[in-house]
Protein backbone atom coordinates (compact mmCIF):
# COMPACT_ATOMS: atom_id res chain seq x y z
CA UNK A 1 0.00 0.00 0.00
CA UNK A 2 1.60 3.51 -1.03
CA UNK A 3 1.98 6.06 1.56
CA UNK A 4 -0.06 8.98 1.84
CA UNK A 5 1.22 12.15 2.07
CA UNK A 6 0.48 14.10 4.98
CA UNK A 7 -0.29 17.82 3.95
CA UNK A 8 1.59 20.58 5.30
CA UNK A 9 -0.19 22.62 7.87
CA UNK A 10 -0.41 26.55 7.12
CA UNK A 11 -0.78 29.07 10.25
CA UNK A 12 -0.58 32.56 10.36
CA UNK A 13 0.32 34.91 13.10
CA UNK A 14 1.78 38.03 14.64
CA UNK A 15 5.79 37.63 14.35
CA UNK A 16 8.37 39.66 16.68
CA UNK A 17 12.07 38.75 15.46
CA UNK A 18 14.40 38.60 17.95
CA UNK A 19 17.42 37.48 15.82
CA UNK A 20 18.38 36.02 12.36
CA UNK A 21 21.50 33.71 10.81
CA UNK A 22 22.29 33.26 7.33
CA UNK A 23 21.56 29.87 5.70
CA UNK A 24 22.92 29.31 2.20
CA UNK A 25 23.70 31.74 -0.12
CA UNK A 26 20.17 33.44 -0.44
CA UNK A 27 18.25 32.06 2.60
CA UNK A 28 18.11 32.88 6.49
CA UNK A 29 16.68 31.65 9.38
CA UNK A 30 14.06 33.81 11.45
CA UNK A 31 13.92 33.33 15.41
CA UNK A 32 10.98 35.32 16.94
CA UNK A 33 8.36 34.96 19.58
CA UNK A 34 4.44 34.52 17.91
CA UNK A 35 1.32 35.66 19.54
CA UNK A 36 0.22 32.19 19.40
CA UNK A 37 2.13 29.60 18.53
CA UNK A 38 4.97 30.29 21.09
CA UNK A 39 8.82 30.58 19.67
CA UNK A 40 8.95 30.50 15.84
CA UNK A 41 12.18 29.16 14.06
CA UNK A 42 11.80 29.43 10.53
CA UNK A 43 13.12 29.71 6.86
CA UNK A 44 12.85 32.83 4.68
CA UNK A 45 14.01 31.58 1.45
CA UNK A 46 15.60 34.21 -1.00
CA UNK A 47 15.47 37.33 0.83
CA UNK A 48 19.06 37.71 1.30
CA UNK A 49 18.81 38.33 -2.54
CA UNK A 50 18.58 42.13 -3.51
CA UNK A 51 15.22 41.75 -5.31
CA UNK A 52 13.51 39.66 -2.31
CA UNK A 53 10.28 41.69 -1.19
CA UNK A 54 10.21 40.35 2.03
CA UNK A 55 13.45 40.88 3.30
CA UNK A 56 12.96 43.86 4.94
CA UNK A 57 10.41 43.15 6.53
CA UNK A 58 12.32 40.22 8.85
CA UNK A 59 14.65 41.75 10.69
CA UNK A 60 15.29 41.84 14.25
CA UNK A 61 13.32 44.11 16.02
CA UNK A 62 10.63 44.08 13.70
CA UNK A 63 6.72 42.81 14.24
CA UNK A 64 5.27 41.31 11.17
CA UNK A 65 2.19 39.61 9.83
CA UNK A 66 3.72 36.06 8.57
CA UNK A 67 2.39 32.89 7.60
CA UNK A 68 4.28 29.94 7.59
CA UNK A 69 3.90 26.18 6.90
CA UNK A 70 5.30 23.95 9.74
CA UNK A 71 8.00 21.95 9.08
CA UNK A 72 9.98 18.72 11.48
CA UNK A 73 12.58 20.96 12.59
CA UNK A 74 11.84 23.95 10.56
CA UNK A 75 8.75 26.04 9.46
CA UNK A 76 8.97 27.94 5.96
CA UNK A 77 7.74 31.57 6.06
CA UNK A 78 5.43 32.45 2.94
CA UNK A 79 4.55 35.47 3.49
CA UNK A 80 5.19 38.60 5.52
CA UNK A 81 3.55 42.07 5.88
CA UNK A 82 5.22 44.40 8.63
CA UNK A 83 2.99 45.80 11.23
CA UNK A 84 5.68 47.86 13.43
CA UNK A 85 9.29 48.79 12.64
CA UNK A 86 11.04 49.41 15.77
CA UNK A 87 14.62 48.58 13.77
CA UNK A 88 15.62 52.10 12.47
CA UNK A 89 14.87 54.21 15.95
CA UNK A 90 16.47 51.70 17.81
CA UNK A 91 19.73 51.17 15.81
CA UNK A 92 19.92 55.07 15.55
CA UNK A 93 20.50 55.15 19.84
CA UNK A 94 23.66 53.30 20.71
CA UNK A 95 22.30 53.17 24.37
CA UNK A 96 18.10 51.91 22.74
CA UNK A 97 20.08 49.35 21.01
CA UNK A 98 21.91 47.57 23.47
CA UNK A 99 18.92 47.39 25.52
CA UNK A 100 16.88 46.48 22.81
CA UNK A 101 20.07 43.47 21.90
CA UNK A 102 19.70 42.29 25.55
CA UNK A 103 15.93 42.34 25.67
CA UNK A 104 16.37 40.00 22.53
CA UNK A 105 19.16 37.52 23.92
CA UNK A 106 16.76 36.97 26.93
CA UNK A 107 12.90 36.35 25.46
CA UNK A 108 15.00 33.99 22.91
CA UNK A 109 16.63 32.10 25.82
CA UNK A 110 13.44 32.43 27.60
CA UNK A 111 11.34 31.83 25.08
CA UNK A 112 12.34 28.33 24.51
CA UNK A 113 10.17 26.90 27.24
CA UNK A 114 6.97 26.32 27.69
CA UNK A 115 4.42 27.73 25.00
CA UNK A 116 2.65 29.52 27.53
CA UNK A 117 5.68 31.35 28.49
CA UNK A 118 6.61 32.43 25.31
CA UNK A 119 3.20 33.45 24.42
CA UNK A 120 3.34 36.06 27.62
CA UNK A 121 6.44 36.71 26.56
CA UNK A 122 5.02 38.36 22.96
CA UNK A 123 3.05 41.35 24.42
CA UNK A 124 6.00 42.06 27.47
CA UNK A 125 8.70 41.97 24.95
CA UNK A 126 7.05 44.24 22.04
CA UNK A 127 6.39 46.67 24.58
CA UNK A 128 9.47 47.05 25.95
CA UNK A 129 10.88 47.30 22.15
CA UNK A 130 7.91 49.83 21.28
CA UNK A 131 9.13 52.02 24.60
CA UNK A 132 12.47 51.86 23.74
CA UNK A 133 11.80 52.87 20.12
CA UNK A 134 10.17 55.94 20.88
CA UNK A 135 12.15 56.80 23.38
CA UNK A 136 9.14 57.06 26.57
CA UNK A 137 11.77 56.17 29.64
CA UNK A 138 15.81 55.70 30.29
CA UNK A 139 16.48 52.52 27.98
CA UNK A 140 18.48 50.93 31.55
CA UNK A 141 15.47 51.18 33.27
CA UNK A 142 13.36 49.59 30.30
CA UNK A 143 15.93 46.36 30.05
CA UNK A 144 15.54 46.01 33.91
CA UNK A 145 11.82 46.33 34.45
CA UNK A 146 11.27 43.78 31.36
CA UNK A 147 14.52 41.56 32.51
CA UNK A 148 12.46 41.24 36.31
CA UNK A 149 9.23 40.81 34.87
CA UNK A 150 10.51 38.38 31.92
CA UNK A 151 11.93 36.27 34.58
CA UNK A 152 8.30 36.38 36.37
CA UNK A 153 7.02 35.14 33.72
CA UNK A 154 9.01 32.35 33.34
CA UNK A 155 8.42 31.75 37.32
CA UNK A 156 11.12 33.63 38.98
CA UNK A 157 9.26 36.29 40.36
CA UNK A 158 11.89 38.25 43.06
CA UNK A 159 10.96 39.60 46.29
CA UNK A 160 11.49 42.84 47.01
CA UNK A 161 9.19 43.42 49.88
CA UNK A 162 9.84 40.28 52.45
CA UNK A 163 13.44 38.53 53.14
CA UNK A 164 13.24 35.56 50.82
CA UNK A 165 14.80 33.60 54.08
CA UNK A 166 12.67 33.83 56.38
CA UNK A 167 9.59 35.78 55.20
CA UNK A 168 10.39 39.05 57.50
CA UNK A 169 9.68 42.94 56.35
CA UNK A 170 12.67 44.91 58.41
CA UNK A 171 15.64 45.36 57.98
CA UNK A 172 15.92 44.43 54.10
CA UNK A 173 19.73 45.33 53.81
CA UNK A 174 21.21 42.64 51.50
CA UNK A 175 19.78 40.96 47.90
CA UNK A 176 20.26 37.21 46.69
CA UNK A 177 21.06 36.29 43.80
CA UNK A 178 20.63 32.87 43.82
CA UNK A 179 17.43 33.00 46.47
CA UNK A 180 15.88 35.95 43.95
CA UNK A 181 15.26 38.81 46.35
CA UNK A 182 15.77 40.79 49.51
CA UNK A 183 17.55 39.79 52.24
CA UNK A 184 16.90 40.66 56.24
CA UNK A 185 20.01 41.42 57.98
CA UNK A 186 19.14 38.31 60.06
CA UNK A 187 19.37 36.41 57.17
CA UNK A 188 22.74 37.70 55.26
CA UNK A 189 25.06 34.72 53.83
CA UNK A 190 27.89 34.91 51.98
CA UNK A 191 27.62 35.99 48.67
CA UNK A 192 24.89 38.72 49.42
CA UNK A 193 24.97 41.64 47.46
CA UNK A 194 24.55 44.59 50.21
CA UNK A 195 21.28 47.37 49.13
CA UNK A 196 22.07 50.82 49.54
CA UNK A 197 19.65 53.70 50.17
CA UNK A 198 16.86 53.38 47.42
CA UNK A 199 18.04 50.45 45.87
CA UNK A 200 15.16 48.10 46.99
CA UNK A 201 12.77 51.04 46.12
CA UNK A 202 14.22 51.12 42.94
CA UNK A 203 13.78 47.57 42.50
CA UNK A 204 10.34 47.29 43.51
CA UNK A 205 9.53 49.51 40.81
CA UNK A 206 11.37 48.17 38.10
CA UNK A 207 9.61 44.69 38.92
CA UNK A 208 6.17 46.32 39.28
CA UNK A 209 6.85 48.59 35.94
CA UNK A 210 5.81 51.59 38.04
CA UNK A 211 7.38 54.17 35.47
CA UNK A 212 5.80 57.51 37.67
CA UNK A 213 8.69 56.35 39.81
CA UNK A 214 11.65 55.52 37.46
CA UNK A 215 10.97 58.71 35.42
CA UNK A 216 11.24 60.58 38.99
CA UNK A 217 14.41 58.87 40.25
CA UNK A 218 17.51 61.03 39.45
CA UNK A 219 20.13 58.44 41.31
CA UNK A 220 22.49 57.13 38.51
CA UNK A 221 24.41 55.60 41.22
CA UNK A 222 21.68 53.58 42.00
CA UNK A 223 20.60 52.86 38.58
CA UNK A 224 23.69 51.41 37.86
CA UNK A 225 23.88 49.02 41.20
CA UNK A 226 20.64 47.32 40.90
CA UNK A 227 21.06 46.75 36.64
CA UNK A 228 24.00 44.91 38.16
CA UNK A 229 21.80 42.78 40.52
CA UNK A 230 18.97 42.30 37.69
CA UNK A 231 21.43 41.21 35.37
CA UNK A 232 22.85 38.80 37.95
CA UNK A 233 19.85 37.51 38.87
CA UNK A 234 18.84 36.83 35.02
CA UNK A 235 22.00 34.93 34.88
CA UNK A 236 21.75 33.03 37.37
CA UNK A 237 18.07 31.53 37.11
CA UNK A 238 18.36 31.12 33.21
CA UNK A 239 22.12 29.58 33.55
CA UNK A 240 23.04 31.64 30.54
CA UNK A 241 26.09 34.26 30.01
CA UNK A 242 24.46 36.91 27.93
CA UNK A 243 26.84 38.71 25.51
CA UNK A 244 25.13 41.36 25.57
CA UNK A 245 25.35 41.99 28.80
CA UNK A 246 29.02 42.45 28.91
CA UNK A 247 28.83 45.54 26.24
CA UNK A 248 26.61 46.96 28.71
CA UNK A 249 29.10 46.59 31.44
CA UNK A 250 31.36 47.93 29.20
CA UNK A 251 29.49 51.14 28.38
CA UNK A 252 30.52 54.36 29.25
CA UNK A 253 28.54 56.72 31.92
């Protein structure tokens, strides 16, 4: 008895790309959250070719309309109308960029877990691209709020109200990385990172996304300590070195 041919299965969704590679000489491969259908890895064939239409429109940091046909390891992208271009504000502001890079890295490392992750991960992530792209808040304090909230997401929610010891409300002086939040003074180990004045505030609003409050702050000092801790803390409960976070260490202030 022949075999039948199983027929390809067509699906269309929202597309955010969060990186591509090259494949071939004309091809590349699209990574990219969907509203739907969780992480997307996929072929665009020919748009690496000067006359492809659609190669513009699948770049990182873009949201498109695609459809695709699922494949065993692959999907093939068909077709692709762009709904927002965040690419050409972002790439214009060295500092939008990198935060926009490292909000990438992460929802792509993050991304490749459960479906329902990724698929809270769509709306967090494009926002955080959109408010980078049009400039609404200091791009550090974007890539922290999302980095916190990406990681509750994925069920790492820190504490930044209650030791994450022993469940106390004084005396918060000290943040774990590997615990995910603060620390009472009873409580301090080893390897605790100390707070300083405003750091936990600063922190509890970059995990809520309370942005009447970041806008406000004026503390560089403390802007820069508790990206440190985020960025630590990302690290650690993902058990991923992010390249992109070493250019940030290495940028200028």
């Amino acid at each position: 008895m022949p075999l039948t041919a199983i027929p390809a299965r067509s699906s269309r969704d929202l597309l955010l790309i969060l990186a591509t590679h090259p494949l071939g000489e004309a091809d590349r491969i699209i990574v990219g959250l969907t509203a739907h259908h969780g992480m997307l890895r996929a072929v665009a064939k020919g748009v690496r070719r000067a006359s492809s239409k659609m190669g513009a429109r699948l770049e990182p940091f873009m949201v498109a309309d695609v459809s695709f046909v699922s494949g065993r390891s692959l999907a093939t992208i068909t077709q692709a109308v762009t709904v927002k271009a965040y690419s050409a504000p972002l790439v214009a502001d060295w500092d939008a960029y990198l935060a926009a890079s490292a909000i990438c890295e992460v929802a792509d490392r993050i991304g490749q877990g459960e479906q329902d992750t990724a698929a809270a991960l769509f709306p967090l992530t494009a926002g955080a691209l959109s408010a980078l792209a049009r400039h609404l808040h200091d791009p550090r304090d974007v890539l922290d709020s999302y980095l916190l909230r990406a990681l509750a997401a994925a069920g790492w929610s820190v504490s930044t109200n209650r030791c994450v010891r022993c469940g106390g409300e004084a005396d918060l002086l000290g943040w774990s990385v590997r615990d995910g939040g603060a620390v009472g003074s009873g409580c301090l180990e080893p390897g605790d990172r100390p707070l300083r004045a405003g750091d936990l505030d600063r922190l509890d609003a970059l995990a809520r996304g309370d942005w009447a409050a970041l806008d406000s702050a004026d503390d560089d000092a403390s802007r820069r300590r508790t990206g440190r801790l985020v960025r630590a803390s990302v690290q650690w409960h993902l058990d991923h070195a992010f390249r992109s976070f070493d250019l940030l260490e290495e940028r200028p202030r």
